[in-house]
Protein backbone atom coordinates (compact mmCIF):
# COMPACT_ATOMS: atom_id res chain seq x y z
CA UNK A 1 9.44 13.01 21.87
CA UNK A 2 11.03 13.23 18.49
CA UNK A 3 9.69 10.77 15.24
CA UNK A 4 11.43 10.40 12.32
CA UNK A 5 8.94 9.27 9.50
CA UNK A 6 10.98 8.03 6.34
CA UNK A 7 8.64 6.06 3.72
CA UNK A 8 9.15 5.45 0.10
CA UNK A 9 6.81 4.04 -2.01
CA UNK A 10 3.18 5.47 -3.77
CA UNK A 11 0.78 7.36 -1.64
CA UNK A 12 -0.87 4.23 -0.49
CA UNK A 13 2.16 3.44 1.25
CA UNK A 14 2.83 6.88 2.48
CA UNK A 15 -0.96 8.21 3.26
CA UNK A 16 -0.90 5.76 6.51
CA UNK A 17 2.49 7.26 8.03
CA UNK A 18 1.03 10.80 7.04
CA UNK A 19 -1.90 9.87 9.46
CA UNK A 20 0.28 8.44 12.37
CA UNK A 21 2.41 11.56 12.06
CA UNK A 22 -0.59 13.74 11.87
CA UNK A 23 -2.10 12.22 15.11
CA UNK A 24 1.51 12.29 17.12
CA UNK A 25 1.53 15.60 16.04
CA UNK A 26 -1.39 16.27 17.99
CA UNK A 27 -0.22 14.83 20.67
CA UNK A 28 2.58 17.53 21.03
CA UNK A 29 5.49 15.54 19.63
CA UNK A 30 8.04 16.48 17.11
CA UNK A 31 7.42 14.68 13.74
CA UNK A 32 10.65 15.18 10.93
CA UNK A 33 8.78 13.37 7.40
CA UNK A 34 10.53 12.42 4.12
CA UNK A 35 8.95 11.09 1.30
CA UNK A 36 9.56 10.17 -2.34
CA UNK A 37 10.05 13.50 -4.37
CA UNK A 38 6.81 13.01 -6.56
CA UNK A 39 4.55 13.00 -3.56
CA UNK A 40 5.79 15.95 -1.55
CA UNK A 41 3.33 18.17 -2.26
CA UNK A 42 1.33 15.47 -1.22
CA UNK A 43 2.68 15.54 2.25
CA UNK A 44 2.24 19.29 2.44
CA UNK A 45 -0.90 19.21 1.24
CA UNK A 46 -1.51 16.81 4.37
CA UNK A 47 0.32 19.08 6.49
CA UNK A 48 3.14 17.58 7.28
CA UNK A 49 6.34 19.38 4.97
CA UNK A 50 9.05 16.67 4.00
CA UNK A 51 12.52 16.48 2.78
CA UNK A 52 13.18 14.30 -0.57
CA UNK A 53 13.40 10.52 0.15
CA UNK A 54 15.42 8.32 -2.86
CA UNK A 55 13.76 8.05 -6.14
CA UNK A 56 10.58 8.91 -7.65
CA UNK A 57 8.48 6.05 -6.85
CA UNK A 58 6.27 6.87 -10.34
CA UNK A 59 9.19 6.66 -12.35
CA UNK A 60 10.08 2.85 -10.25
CA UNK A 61 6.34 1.62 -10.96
CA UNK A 62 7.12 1.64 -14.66
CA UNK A 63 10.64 -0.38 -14.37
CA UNK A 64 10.16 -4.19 -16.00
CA UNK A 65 11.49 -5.34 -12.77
CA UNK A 66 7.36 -4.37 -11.84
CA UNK A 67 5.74 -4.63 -14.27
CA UNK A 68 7.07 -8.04 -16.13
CA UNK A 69 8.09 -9.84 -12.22
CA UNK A 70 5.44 -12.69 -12.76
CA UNK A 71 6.95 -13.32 -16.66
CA UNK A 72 8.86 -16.55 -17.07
CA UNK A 73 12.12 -14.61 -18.05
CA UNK A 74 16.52 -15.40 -17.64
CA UNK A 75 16.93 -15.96 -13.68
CA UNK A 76 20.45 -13.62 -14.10
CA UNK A 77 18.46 -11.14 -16.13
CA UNK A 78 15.80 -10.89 -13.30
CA UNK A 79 18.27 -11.23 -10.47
CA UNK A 80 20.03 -8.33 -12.38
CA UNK A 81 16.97 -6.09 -12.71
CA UNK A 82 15.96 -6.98 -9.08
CA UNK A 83 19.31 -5.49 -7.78
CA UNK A 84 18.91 -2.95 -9.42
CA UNK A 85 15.26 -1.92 -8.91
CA UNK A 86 15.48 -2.47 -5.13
CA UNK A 87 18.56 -0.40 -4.32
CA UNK A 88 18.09 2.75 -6.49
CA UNK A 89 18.66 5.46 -4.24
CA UNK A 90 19.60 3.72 -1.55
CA UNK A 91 22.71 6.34 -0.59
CA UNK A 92 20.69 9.01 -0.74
CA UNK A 93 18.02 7.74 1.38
CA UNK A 94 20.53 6.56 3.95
CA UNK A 95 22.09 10.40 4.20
CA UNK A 96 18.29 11.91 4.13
CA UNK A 97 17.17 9.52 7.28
CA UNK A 98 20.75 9.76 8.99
CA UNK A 99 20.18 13.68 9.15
CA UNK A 100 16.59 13.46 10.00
CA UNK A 101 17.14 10.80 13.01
CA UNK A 102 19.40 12.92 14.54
CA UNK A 103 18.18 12.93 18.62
CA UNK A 104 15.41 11.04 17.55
CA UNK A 105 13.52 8.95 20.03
CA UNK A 106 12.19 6.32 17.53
CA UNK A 107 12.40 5.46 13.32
CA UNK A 108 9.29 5.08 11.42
CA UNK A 109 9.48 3.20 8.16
CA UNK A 110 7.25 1.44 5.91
CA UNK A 111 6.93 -1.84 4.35
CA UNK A 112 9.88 -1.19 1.29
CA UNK A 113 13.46 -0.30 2.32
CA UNK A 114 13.15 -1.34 6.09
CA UNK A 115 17.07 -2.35 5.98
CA UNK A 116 17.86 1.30 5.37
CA UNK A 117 16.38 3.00 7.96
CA UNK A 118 17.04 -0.45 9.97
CA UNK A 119 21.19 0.56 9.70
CA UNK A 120 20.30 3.93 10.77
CA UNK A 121 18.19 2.81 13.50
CA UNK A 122 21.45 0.80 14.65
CA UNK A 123 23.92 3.63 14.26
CA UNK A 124 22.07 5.95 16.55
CA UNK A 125 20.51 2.68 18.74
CA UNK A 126 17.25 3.58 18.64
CA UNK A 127 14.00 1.92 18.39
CA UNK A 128 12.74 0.80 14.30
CA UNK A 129 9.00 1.33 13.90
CA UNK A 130 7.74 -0.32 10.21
CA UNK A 131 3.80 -0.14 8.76
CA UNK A 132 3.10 -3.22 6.98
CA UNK A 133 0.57 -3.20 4.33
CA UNK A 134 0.04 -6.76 3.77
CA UNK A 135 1.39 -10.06 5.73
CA UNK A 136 5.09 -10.07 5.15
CA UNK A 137 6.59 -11.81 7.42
CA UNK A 138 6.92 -15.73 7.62
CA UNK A 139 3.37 -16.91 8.07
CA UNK A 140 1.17 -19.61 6.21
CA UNK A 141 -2.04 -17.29 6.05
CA UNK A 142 -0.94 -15.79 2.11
CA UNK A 143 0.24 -19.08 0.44
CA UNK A 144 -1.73 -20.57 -2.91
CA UNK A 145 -1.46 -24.05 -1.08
CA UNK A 146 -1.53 -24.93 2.23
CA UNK A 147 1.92 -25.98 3.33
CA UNK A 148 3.07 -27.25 6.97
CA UNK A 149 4.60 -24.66 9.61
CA UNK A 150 7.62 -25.84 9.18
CA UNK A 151 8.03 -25.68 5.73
CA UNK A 152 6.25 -23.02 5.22
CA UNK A 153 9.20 -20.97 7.29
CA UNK A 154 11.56 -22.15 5.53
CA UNK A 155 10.27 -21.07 2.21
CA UNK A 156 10.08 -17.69 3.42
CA UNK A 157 13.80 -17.64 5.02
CA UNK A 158 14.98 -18.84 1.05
CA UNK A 159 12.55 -16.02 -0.08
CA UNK A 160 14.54 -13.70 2.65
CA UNK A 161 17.84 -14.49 1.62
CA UNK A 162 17.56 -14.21 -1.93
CA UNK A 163 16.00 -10.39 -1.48
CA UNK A 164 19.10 -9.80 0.86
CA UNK A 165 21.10 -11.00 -1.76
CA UNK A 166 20.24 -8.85 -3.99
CA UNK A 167 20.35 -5.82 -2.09
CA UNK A 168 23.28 -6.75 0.12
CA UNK A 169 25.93 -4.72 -2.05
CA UNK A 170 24.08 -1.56 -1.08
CA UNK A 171 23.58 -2.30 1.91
CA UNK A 172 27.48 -3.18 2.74
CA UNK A 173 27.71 0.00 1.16
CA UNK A 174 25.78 1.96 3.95
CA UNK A 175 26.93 0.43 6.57
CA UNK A 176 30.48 1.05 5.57
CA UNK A 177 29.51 5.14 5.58
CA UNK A 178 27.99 4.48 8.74
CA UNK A 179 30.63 2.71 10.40
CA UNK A 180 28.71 -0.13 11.30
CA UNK A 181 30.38 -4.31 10.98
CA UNK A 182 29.26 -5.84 8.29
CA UNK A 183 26.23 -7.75 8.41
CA UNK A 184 26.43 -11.13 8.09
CA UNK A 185 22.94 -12.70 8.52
CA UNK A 186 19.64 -11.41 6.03
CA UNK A 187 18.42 -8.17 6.71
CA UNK A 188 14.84 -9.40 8.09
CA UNK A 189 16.52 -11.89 10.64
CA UNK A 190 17.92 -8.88 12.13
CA UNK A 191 15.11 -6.72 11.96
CA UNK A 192 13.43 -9.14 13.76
CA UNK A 193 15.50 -10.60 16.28
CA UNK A 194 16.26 -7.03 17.19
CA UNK A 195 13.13 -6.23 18.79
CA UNK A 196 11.38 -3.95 15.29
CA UNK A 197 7.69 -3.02 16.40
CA UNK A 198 5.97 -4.37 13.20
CA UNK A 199 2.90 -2.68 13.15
CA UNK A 200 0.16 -4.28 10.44
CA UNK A 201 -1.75 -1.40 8.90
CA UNK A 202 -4.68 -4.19 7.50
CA UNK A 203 -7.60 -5.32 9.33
CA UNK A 204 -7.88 -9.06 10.88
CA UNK A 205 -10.76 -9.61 8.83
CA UNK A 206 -8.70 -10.64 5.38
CA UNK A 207 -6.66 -12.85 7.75
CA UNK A 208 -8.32 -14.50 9.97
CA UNK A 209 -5.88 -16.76 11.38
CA UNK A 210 -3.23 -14.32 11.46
CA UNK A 211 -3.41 -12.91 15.11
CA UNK A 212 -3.68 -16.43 16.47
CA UNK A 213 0.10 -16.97 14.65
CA UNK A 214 1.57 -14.27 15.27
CA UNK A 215 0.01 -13.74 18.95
CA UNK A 216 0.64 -9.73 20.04
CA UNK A 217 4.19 -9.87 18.28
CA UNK A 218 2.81 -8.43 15.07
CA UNK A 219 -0.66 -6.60 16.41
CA UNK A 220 -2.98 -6.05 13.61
CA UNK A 221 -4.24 -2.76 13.71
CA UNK A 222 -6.64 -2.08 10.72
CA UNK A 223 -6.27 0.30 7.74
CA UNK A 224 -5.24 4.12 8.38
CA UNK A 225 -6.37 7.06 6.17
CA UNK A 226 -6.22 10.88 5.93
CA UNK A 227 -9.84 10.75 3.98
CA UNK A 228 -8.40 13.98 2.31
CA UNK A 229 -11.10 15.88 0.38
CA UNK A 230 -10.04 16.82 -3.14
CA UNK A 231 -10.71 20.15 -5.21
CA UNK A 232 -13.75 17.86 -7.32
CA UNK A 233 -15.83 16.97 -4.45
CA UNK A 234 -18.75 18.76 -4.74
CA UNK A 235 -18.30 18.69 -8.83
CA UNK A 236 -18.17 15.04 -8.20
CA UNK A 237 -20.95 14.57 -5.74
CA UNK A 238 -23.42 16.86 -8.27
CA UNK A 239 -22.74 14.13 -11.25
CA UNK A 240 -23.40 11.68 -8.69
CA UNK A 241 -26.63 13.10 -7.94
CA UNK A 242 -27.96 13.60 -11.25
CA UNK A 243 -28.26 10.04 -12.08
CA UNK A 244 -28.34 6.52 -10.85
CA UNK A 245 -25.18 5.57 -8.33
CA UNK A 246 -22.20 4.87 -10.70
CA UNK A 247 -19.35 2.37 -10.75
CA UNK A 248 -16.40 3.39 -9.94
CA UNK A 249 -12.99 2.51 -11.86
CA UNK A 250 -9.35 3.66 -10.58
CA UNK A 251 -6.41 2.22 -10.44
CA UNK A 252 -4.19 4.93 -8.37
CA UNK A 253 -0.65 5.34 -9.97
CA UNK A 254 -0.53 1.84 -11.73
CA UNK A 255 0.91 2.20 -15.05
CA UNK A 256 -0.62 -0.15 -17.87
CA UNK A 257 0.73 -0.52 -21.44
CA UNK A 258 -3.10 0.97 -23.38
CA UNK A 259 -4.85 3.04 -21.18
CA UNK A 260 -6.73 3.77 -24.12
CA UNK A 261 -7.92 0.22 -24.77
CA UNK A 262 -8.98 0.20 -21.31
CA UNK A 263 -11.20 2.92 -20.99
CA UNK A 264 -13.08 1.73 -24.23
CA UNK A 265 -13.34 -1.20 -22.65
CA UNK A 266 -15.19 0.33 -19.11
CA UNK A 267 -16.91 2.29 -21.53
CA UNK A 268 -18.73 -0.35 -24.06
CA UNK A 269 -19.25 -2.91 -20.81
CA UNK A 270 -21.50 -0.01 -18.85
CA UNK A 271 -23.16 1.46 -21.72
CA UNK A 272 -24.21 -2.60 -21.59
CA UNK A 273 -25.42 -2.87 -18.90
CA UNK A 274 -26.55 0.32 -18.44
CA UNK A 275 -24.25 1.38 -16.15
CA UNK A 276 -22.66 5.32 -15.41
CA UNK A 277 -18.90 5.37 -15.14
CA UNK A 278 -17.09 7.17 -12.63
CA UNK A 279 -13.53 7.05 -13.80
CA UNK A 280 -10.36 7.70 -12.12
CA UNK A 281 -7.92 8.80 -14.71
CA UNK A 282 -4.93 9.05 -11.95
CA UNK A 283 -1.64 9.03 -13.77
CA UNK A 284 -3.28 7.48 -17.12
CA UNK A 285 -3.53 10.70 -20.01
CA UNK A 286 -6.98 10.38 -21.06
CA UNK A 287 -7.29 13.83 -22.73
CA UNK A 288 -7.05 12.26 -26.21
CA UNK A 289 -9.82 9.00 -25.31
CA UNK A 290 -12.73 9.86 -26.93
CA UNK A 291 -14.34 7.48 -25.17
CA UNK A 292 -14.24 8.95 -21.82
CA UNK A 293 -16.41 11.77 -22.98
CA UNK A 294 -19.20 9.57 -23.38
CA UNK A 295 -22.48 10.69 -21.41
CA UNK A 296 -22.74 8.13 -19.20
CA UNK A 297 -19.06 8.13 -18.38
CA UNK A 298 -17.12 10.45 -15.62
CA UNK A 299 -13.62 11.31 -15.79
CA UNK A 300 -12.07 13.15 -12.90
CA UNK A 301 -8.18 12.93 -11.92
CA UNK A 302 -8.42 12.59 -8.28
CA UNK A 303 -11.16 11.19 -5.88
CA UNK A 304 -11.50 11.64 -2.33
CA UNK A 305 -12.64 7.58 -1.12
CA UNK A 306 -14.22 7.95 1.81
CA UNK A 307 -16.65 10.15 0.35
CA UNK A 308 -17.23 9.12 -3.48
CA UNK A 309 -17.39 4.72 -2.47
CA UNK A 310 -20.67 5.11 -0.39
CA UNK A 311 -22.17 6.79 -2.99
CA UNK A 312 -21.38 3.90 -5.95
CA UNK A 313 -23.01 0.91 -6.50
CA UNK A 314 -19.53 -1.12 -7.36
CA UNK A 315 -15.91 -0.05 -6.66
CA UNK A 316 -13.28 -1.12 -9.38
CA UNK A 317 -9.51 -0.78 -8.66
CA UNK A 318 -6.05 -2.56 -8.68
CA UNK A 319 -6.44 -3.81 -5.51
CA UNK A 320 -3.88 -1.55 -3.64
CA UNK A 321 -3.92 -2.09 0.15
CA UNK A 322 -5.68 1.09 1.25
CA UNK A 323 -8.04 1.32 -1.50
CA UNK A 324 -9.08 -2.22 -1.15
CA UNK A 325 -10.32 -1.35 2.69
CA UNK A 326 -11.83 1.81 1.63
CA UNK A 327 -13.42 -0.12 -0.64
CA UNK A 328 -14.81 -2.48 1.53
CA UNK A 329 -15.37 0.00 4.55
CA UNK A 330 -17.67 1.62 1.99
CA UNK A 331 -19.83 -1.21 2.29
CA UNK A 332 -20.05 -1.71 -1.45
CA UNK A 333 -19.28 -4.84 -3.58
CA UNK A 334 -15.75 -4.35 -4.89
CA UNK A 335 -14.13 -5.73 -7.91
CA UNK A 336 -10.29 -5.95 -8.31
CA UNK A 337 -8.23 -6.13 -11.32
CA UNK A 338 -4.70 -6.59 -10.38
CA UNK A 339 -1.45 -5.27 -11.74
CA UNK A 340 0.96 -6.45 -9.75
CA UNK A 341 3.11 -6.80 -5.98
CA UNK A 342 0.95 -7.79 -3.25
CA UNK A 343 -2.84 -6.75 -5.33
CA UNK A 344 -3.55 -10.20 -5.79
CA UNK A 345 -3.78 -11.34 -2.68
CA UNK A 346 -5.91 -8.35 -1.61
CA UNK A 347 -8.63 -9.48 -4.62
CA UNK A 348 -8.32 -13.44 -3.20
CA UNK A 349 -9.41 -12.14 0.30
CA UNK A 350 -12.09 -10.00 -1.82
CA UNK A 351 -13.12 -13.38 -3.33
CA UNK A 352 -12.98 -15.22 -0.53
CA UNK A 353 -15.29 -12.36 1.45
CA UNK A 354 -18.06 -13.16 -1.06
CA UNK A 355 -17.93 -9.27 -1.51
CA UNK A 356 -16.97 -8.93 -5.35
CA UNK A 357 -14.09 -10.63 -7.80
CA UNK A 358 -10.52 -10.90 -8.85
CA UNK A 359 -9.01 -10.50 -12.49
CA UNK A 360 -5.91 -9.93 -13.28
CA UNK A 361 -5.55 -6.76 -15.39
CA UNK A 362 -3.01 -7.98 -17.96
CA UNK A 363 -5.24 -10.60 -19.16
CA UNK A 364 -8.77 -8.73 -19.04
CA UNK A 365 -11.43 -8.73 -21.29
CA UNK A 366 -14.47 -7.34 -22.27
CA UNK A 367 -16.48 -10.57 -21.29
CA UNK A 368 -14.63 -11.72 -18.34
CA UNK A 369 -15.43 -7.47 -16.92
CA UNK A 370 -19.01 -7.71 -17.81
CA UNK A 371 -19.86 -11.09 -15.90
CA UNK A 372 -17.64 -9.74 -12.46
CA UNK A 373 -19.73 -6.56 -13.03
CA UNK A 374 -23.20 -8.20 -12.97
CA UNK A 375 -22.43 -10.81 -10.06
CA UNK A 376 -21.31 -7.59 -8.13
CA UNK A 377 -24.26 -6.12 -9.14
CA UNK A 378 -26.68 -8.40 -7.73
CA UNK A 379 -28.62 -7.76 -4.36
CA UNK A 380 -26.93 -10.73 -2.35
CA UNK A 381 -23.48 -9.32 -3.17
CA UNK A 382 -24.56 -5.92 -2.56
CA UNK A 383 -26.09 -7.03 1.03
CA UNK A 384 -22.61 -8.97 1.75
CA UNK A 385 -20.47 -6.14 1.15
CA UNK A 386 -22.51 -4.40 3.60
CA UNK A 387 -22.04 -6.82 6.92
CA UNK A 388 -18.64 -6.90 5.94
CA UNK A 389 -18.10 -3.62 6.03
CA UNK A 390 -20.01 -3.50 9.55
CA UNK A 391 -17.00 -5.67 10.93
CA UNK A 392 -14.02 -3.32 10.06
CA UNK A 393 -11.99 -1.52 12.58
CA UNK A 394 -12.24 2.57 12.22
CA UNK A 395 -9.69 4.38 10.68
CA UNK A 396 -9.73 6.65 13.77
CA UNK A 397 -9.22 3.86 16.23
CA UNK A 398 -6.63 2.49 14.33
CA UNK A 399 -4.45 5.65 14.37
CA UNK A 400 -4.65 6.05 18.12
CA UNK A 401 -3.93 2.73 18.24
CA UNK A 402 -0.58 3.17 15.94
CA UNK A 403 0.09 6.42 17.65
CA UNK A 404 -0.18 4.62 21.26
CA UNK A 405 2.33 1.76 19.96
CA UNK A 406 4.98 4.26 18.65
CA UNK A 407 4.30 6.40 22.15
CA UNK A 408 5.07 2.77 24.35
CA UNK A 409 7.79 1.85 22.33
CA UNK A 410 10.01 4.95 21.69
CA UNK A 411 10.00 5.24 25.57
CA UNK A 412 10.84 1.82 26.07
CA UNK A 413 13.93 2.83 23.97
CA UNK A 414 14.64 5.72 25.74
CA UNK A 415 14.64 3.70 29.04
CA UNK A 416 17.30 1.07 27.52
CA UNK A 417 19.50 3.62 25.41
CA UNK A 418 19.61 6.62 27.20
């Protein structure tokens, strides 16, 4: 069978699609990618070559609409900057997937910018596939206070609306090119109601009561990763050696305002408590931090997870879907400082696991770090971390299992459509 894979986002969004594709690959289908065009030599380096998909998703993680969405700001003015953050590119993507669905048996997406490849999915009447990273859908599992069913729904449906609001211009817009009615109910309502295999890429464990209210509509899956090796490894693993285990700090391709500031800060706390460093510099420019060349301080400017977490004695990152089950898989307390988008909710679960602490990065500070540091340093956190990590699903098992959903339902599709 034929897959079209179409994902924007950052590599924590794309990483699990690259691993589905991989594995259907495998399995002797045909697999057509696209990406964001700052992570395709990401997906060749994965082996799997893609075509260009809308903007660069670096370039969208530094927009205010991101990075100042929590600030108490002029509704118009966010509405505004909302509109315009969530349909940049939208054209182009719609022309990119529209050429690589062509005779496809089945649309992959991922969590952001469903309702394009949901048109497209319509115009050629085919199957949608979507990875969610986190709980998404109408549910009563993610809110700060408990709230009835019934209300709970219909905060989410105002929620729904008001995103389909806001993109529904561009969306008109696409469906116009594709000759398709205009829509007249929200985007997710449709998704939904027509039938979208919503597969969530996130272990059961940070939401317990999430299969029982969804039932097998939504199957949760567990967390999917290539577990790439990097160029540093063995560099890496050497450093490692040499000295106590480390604690690790990277926050992926989160922009902050002082990456400076930052690193002097990770930098004064473990000389403290006489800690090593193993930093992540990812997109930050540390070359000028003098700071980071301290002895008991690492810099590298990739890290491959599934090897480097074992080997530290605390993990320390923005609390990014895939990174925060690495983390835990690793077995090893984990601390999240949170930027923004879904992160918080990942460190709450981390909270609630007993495994490690939340902070929220804009707001951090030397003494707040230090005392989330030595609680996650202690034995009984350190022993938590590890039954926890004993009750995760395998990355492996979850990508057959992904693979084996996509398989069932593109020839369920071809059964009804063909």
């Amino acid at each position: 069978m034929k897959f079209a894979i179409a994902v924007h986002g950052t590599r924590g969004d794309v990483e699990p699609c690259a691993a589905v594709g991989l594995e259907l690959v495998r399995r002797g289908h045909q697999v057509s990618f696209a990406v964001p065009p700052n992570l395709l030599g990401f997906a060749e380096k994965a082996g799997l070559p893609a075509l260009p998909y809308g903007v660069d998703s670096q370039e969208q993680l530094d927009a205010n609409a991101f990075r100042q969405y929590w600030k108490i700001r002029n509704p118009a003015t966010i509405l505004r900057e909302l509109r315009e953050y969530i349909t940049q590119g939208w054209a182009e993507m719609n022309e990119t997937l529209t050429g690589l669905a062509d005779d496809a048996d089945l649309i992959l997406t991922g969590t952001t910018y469903q309702e394009v490849a949901a048109n497209v999915a319509e115009y050629y009447d085919i199957p949608l596939a979507a990875l969610h990273y986190f709980p998404a859908r109408a549910n009563t599992q993610v809110l700060p206070v408990p709230l009835p069913p019934k209300v709970a729904r219909a905060g989410w449906a105002v929620a729904e609306w008001v995103h389909w609001h806001a993109l529904k211009e561009a969306e008109d817009a696409q469906r116009r090119v594709l000759g398709l009615p205009k829509a007249r109910v929200r985007a997710v309502r449709r998704i939904v109601e027509g039938g979208a295999l919503e597969i969530q890429a996130y272990d059961p464990l940070f939401f317990p009561g999430l299969t029982a209210e969804w039932g097998e509509s939504r199957p949760l899956i567990g967390s999917m990763t290539l577990q790439m090796p990097t160029e540093t490894d063995a560099e890496v693993m050497a450093w490692i050696d040499a000295g106590d285990p480390p604690i690790y700090f990277g926050f992926g391709s989160m922009p902050v305002e002082n990456p400076t500031a930052a690193i002097e800060m990770i930098v004064d706390v473990c000389a403290r408590l006489g800690q090593r460093a193993l930093i992540n510099s990812g997109v930050w420019d540390l070359s000028d931090v003098a700071a980071a060349h301290a002895d008991h301080v690492r810099v590298v400017s990739s890290a491959n997870h599934a090897a480097i977490f074992p080997r530290c004695r605390v993990i320390v990152h923005h609390g990014g879907a895939g990174t925060t089950a690495a983390s835990v898989r690793a077995g090893v307390p984990t601390l999240v400082i949170w930027v923004g988008a879904d992160q918080p909710f990942w460190g709450k679960q981390v909270k609630r696991l007993g495994i490690g602490g939340c902070l929220r990065f804009s707001r951090l500070t030397p003494a707040d770090l230090e005392a989330e540091l030595r609680h996650a340093l202690t034995p009984e956190c350190a022993e938590q971390a590890r039954k926890v990590a004993a009750e995760l699903i395998e990355p492996a098992r979850s990508v057959a299992t992904a693979a084996d959903l996509l398989e069932n339902a593109a020839r369920a599709g071809r059964g009804v459509t063909r």
